[in-house]
N, C-alpha and C. Protein backbone atom coordinates (compact mmCIF):
# COMPACT_ATOMS: atom_id res chain seq x y z
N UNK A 1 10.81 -1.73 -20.81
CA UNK A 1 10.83 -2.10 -19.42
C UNK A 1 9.97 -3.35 -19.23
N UNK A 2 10.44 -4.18 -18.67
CA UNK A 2 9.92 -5.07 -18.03
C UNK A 2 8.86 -5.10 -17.66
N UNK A 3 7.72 -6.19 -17.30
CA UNK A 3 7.01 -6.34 -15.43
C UNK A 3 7.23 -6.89 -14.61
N UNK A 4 7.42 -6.78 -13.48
CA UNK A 4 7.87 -7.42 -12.47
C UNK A 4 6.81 -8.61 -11.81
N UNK A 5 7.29 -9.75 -11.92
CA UNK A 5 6.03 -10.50 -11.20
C UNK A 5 6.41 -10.17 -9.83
N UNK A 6 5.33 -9.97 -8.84
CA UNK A 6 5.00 -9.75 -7.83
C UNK A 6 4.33 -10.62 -7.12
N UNK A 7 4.83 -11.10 -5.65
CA UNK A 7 4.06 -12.01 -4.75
C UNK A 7 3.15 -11.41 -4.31
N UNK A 8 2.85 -9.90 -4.42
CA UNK A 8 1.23 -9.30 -3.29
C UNK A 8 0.72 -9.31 -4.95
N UNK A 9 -0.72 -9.13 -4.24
CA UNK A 9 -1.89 -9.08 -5.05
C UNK A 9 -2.92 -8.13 -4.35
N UNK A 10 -4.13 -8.07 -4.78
CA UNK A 10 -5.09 -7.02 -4.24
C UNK A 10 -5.79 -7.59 -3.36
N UNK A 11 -6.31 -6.82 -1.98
CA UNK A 11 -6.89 -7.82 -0.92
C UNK A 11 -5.76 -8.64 0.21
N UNK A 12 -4.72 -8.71 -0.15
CA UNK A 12 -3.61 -9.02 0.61
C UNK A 12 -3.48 -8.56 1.82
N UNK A 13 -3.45 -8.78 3.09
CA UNK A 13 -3.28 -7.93 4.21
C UNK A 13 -1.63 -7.92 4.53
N UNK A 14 -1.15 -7.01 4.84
CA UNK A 14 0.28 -6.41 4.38
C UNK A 14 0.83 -5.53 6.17
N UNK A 15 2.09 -5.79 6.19
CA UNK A 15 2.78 -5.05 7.56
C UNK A 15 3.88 -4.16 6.69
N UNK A 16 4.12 -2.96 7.30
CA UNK A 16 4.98 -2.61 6.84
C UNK A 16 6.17 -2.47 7.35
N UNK A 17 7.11 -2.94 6.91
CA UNK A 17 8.67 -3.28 7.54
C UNK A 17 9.94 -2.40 7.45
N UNK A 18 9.54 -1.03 6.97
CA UNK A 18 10.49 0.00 6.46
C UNK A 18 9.76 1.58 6.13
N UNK A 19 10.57 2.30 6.87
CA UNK A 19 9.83 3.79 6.21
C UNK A 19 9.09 4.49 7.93
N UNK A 20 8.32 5.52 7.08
CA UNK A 20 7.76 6.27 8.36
C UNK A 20 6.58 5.45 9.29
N UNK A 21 5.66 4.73 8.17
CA UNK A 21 4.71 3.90 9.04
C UNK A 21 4.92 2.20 9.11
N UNK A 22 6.61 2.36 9.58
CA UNK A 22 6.80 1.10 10.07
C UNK A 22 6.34 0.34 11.26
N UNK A 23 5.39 -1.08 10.79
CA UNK A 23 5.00 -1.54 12.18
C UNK A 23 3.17 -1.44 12.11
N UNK A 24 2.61 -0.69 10.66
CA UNK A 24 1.26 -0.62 10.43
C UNK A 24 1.20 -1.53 9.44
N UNK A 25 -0.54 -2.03 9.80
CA UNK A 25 -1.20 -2.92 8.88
C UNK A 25 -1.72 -2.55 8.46
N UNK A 26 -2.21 -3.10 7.10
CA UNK A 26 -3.37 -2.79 6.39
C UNK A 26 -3.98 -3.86 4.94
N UNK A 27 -4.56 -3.44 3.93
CA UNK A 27 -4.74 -4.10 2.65
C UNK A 27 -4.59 -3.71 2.03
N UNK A 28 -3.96 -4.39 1.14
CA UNK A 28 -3.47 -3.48 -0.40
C UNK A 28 -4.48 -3.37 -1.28
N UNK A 29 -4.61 -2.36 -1.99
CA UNK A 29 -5.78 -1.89 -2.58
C UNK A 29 -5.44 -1.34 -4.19
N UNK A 30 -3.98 -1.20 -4.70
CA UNK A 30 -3.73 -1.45 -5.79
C UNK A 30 -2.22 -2.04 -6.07
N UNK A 31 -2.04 -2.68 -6.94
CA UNK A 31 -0.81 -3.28 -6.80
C UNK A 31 -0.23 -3.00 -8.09
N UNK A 32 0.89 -1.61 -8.40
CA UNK A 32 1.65 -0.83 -9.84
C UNK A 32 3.25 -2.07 -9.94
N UNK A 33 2.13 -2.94 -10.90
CA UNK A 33 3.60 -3.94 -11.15
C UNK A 33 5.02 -3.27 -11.99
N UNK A 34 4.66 -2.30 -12.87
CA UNK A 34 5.35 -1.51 -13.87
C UNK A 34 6.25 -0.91 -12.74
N UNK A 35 6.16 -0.16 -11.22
CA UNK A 35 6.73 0.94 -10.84
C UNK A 35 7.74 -0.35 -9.18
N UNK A 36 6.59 -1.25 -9.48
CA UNK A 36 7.18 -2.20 -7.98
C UNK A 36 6.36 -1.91 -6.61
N UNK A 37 5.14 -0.81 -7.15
CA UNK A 37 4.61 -0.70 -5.95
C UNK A 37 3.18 -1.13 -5.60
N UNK A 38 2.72 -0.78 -4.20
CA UNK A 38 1.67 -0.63 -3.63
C UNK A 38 0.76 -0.05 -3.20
N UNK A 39 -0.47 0.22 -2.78
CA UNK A 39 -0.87 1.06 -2.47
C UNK A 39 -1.67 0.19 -1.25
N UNK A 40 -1.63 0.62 -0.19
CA UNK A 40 -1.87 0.37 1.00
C UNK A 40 -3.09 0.67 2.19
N UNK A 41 -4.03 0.72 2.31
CA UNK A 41 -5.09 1.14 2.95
C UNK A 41 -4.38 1.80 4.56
N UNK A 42 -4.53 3.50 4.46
CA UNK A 42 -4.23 4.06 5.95
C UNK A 42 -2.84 3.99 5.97
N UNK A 43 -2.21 3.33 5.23
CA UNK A 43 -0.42 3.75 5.10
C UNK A 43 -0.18 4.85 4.07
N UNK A 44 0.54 5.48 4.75
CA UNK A 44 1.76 6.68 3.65
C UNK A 44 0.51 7.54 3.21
N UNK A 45 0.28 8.17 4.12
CA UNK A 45 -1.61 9.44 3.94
C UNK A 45 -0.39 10.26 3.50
N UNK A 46 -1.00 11.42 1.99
CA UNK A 46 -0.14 12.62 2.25
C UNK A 46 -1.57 13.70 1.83
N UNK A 47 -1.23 14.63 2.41
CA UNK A 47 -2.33 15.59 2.13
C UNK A 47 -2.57 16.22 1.10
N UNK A 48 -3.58 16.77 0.16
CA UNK A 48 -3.94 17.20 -1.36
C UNK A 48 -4.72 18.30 -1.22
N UNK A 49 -4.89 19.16 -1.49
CA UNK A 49 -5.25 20.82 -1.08
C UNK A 49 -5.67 21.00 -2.67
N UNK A 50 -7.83 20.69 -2.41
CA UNK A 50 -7.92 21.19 -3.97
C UNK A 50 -8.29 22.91 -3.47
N UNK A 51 -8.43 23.56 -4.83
CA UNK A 51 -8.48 24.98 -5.14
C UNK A 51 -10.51 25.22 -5.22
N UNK A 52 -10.77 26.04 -4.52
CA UNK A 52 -11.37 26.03 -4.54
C UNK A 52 -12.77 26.24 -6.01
N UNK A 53 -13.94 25.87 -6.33
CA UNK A 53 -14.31 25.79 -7.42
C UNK A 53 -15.99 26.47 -7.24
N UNK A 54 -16.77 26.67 -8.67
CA UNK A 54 -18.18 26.98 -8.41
C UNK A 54 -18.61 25.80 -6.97
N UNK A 55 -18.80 24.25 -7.19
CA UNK A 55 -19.57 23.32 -6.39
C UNK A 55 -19.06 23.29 -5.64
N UNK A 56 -17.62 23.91 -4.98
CA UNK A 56 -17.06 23.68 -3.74
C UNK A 56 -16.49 24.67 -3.27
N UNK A 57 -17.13 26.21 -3.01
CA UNK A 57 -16.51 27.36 -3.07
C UNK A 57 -15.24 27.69 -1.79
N UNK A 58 -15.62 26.47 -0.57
CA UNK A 58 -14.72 26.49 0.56
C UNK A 58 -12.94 26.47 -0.09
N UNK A 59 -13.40 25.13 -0.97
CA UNK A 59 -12.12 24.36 -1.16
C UNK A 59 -11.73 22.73 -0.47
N UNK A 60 -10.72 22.33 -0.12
CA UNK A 60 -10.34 21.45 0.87
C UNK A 60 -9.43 20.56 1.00
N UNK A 61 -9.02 19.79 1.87
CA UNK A 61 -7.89 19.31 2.32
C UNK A 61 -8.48 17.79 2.09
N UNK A 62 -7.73 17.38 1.09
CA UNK A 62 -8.05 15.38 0.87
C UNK A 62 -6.99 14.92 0.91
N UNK A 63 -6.95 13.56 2.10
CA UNK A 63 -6.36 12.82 2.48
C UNK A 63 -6.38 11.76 1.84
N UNK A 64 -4.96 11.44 0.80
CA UNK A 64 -4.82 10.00 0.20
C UNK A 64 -3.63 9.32 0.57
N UNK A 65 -3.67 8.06 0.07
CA UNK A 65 -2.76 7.11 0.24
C UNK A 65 -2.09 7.09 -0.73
N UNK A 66 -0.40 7.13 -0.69
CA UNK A 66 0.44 7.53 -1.48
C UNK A 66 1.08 5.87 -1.94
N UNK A 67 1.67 5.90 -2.88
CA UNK A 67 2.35 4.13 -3.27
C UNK A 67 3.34 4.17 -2.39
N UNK A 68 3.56 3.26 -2.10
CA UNK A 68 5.28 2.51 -1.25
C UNK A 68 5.75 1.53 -2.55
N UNK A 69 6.89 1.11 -2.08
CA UNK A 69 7.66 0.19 -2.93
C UNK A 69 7.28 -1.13 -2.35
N UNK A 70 7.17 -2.02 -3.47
CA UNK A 70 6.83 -3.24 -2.58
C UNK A 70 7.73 -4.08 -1.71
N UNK A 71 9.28 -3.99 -1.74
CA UNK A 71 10.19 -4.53 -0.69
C UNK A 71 9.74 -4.06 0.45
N UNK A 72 9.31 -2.73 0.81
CA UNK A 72 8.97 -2.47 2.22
C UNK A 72 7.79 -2.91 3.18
N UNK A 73 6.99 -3.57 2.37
CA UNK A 73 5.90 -4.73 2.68
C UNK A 73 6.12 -6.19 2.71
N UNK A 74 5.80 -6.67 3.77
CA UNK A 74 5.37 -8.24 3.74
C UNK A 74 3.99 -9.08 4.02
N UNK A 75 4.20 -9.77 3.53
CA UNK A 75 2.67 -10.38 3.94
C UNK A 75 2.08 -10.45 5.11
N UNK A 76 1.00 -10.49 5.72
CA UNK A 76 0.87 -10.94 7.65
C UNK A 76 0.46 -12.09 7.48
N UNK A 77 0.94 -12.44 8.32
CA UNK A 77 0.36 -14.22 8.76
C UNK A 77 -0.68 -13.88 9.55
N UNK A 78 -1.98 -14.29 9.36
CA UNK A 78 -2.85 -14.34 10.30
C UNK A 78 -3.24 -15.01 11.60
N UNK A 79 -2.38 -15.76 11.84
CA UNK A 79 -2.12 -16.93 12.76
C UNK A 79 -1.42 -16.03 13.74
N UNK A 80 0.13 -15.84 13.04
CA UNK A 80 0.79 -14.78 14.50
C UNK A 80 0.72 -13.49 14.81
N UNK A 81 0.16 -13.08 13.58
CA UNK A 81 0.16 -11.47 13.38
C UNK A 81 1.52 -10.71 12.99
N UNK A 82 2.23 -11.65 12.29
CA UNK A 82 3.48 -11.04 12.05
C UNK A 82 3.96 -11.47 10.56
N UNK A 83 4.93 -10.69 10.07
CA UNK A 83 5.10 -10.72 8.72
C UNK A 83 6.02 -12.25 8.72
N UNK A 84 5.37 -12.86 6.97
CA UNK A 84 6.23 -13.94 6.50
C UNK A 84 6.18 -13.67 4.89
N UNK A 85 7.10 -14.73 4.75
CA UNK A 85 7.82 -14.98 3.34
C UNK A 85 6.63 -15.56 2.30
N UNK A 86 6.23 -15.24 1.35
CA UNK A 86 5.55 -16.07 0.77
C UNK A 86 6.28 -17.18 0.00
N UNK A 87 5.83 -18.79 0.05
CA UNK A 87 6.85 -19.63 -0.79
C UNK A 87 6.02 -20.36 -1.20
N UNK A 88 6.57 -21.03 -2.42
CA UNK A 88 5.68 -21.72 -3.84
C UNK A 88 4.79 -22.95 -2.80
N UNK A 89 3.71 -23.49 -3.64
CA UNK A 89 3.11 -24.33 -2.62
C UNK A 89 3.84 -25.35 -3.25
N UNK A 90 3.96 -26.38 -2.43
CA UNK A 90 4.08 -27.91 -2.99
C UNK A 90 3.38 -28.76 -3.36
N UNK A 91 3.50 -29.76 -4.46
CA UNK A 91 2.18 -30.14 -5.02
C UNK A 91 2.11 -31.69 -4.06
């Protein structure tokens, strides 16, 4: 398999343009070139239910951020607040 070069990178501030939390911002915080995805700060939460243990006899409910695919992200322009294209610079 391949890698895919990818226009996001880490630190990127990102809109999302497809899916359940279409229309949220955030920063990308890992970028899985092998799978095409992202991982998104406060997008795509799914809930994780550990078992409880000796140091944590309650148990509990942890909230993470799940990958998206990276087509369903675009960059934000910080200027309009709205998603754009990234394109090569010109020299």
């Amino acid at each position: 398999m391949t890698k895919i070069k990818s226009k996001l990178k880490r630190g990127d501030q990102v809109i999302v343009i497809a899916g359940n939390d279409k229309g949220k911002t955030g920063q990308v915080n890992l970028v899985l070139r092998e799978a095409n995805r992202v991982v998104v700060a406060g997008v795509n939460l799914r809930v994780k239910n550990h078992k409880p243990t000796q140091q944590n006899p309650q148990g509990e409910r942890v909230e993470r951020e799940q990958p998206i695919h990276a087509s369903n992200v675009m960059l934000l322009d910080p200027n309009t607040g709205k998603g754009t294209r990234k394109r090569p610079q010109e020299a």
